[in-house]
C-alpha atoms as a PDB file:
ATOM      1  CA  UNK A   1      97.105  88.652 116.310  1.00  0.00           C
ATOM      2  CA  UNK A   2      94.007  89.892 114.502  1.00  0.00           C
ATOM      3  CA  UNK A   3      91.231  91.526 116.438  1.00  0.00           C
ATOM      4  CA  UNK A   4      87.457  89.906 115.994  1.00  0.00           C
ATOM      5  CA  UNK A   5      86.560  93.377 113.972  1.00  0.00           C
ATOM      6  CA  UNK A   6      89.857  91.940 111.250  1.00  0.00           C
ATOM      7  CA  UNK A   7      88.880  88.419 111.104  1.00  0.00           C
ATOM      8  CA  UNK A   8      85.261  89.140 110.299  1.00  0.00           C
ATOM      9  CA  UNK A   9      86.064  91.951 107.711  1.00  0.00           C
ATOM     10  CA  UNK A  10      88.310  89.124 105.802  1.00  0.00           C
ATOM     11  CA  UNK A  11      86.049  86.610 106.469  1.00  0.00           C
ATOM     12  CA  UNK A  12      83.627  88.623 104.215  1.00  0.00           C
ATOM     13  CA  UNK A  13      86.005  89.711 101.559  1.00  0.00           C
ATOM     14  CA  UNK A  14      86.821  85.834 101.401  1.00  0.00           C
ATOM     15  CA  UNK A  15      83.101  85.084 100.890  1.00  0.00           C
ATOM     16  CA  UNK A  16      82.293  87.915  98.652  1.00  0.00           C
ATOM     17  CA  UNK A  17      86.152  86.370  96.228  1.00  0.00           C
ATOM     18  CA  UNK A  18      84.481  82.785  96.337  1.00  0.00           C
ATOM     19  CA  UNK A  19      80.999  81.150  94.648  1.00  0.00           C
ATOM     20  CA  UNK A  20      78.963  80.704  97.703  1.00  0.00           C
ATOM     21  CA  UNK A  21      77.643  76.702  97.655  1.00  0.00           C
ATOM     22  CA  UNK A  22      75.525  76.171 100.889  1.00  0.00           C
ATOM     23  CA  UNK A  23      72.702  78.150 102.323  1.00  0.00           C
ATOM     24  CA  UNK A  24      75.051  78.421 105.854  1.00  0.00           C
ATOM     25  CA  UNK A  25      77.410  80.484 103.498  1.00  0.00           C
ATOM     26  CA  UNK A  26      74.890  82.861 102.212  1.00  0.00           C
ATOM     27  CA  UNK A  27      73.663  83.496 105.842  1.00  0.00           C
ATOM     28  CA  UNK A  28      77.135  84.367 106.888  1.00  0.00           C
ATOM     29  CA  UNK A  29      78.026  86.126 104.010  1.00  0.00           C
ATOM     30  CA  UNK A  30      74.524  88.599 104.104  1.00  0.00           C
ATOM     31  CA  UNK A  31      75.083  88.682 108.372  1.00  0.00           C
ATOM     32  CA  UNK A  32      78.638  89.646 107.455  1.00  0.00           C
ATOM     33  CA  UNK A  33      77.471  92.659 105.453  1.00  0.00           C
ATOM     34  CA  UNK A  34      74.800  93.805 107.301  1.00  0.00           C
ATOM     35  CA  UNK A  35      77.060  94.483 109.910  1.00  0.00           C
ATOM     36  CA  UNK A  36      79.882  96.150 107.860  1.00  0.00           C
ATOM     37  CA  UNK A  37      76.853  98.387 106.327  1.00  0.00           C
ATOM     38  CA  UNK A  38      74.989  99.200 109.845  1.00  0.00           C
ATOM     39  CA  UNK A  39      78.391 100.011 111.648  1.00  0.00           C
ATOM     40  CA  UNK A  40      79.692 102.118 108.949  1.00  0.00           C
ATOM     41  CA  UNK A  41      82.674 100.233 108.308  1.00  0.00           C
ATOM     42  CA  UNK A  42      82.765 100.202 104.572  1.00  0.00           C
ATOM     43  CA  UNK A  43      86.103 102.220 104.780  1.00  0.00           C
ATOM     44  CA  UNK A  44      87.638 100.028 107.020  1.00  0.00           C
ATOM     45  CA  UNK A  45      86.857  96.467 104.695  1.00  0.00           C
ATOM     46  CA  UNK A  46      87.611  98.773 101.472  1.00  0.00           C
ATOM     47  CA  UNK A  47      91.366  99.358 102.923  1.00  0.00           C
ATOM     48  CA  UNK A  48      92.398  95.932 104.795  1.00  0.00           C
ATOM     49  CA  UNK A  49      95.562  93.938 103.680  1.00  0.00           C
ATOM     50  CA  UNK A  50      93.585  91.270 102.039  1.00  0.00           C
ATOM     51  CA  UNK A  51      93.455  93.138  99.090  1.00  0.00           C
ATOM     52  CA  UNK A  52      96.498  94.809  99.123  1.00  0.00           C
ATOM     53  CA  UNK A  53      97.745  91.767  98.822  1.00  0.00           C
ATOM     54  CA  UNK A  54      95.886  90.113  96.344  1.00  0.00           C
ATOM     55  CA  UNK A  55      97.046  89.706  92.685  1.00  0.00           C
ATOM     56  CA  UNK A  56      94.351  90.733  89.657  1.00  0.00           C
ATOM     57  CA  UNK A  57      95.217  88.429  86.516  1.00  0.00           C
ATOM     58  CA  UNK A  58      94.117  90.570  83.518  1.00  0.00           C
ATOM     59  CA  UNK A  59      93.909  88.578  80.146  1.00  0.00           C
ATOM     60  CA  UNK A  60      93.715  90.649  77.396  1.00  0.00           C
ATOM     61  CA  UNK A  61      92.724  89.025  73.770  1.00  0.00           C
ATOM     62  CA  UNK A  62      90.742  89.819  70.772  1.00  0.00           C
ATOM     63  CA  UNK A  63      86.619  89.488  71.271  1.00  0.00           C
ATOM     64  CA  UNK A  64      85.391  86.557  69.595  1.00  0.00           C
ATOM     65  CA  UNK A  65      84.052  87.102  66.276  1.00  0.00           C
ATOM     66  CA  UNK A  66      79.772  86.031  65.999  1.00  0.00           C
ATOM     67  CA  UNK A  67      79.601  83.676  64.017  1.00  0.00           C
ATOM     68  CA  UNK A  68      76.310  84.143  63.020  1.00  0.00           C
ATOM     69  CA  UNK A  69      76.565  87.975  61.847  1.00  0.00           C
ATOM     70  CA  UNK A  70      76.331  88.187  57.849  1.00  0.00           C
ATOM     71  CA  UNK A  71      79.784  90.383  58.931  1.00  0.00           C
ATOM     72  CA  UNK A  72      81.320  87.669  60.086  1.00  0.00           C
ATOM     73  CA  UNK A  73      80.536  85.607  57.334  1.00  0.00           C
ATOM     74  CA  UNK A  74      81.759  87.856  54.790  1.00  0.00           C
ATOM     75  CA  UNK A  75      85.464  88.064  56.702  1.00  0.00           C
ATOM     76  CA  UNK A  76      85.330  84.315  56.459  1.00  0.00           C
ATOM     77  CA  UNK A  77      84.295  84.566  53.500  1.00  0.00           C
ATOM     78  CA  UNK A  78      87.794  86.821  52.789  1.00  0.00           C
ATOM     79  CA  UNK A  79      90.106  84.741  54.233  1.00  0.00           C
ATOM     80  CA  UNK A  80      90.443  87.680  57.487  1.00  0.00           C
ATOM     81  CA  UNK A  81      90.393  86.502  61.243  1.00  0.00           C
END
């Protein structure tokens, strides 16, 4: 069972993951880190399981071209994508 110190440490990294929508969110969310900050327990939120355990999707493409740019114009201009 996770201690009080564990649940609010993931409570934060779940608010600091997620777009905060009500005012009762950002309250928690600036509590949540004042107290992580002031207790020096940076180390301890940096190395808990919830990211561990987390999965980073990394999409890799081309940039999209300007289409404005007189550069961009000319490669249309070519035929090149």
């Amino acid at each position: 069972m996770p201690t009080e110190k564990q649940r609010a440490l993931r409570r934060l990294a779940v608010l600091e993951q997620s777009v905060l929508t009500t005012w009762i969110q950002v309250l928690e969310w600036d509590r949540l880190r004042r107290w992580v900050l002031d207790n020096n327990l940076l180390d301890d939120y940096k190395e808990q399981p919830y990211f561990s355990s987390r999965q980073e999707v990394t999409k890799i493409q081309r940039a999209l071209k300007k289409s404005s740019s007189m550069f961009s114009r000319f490669l249309t201009f070519l035929g090149i994508k």
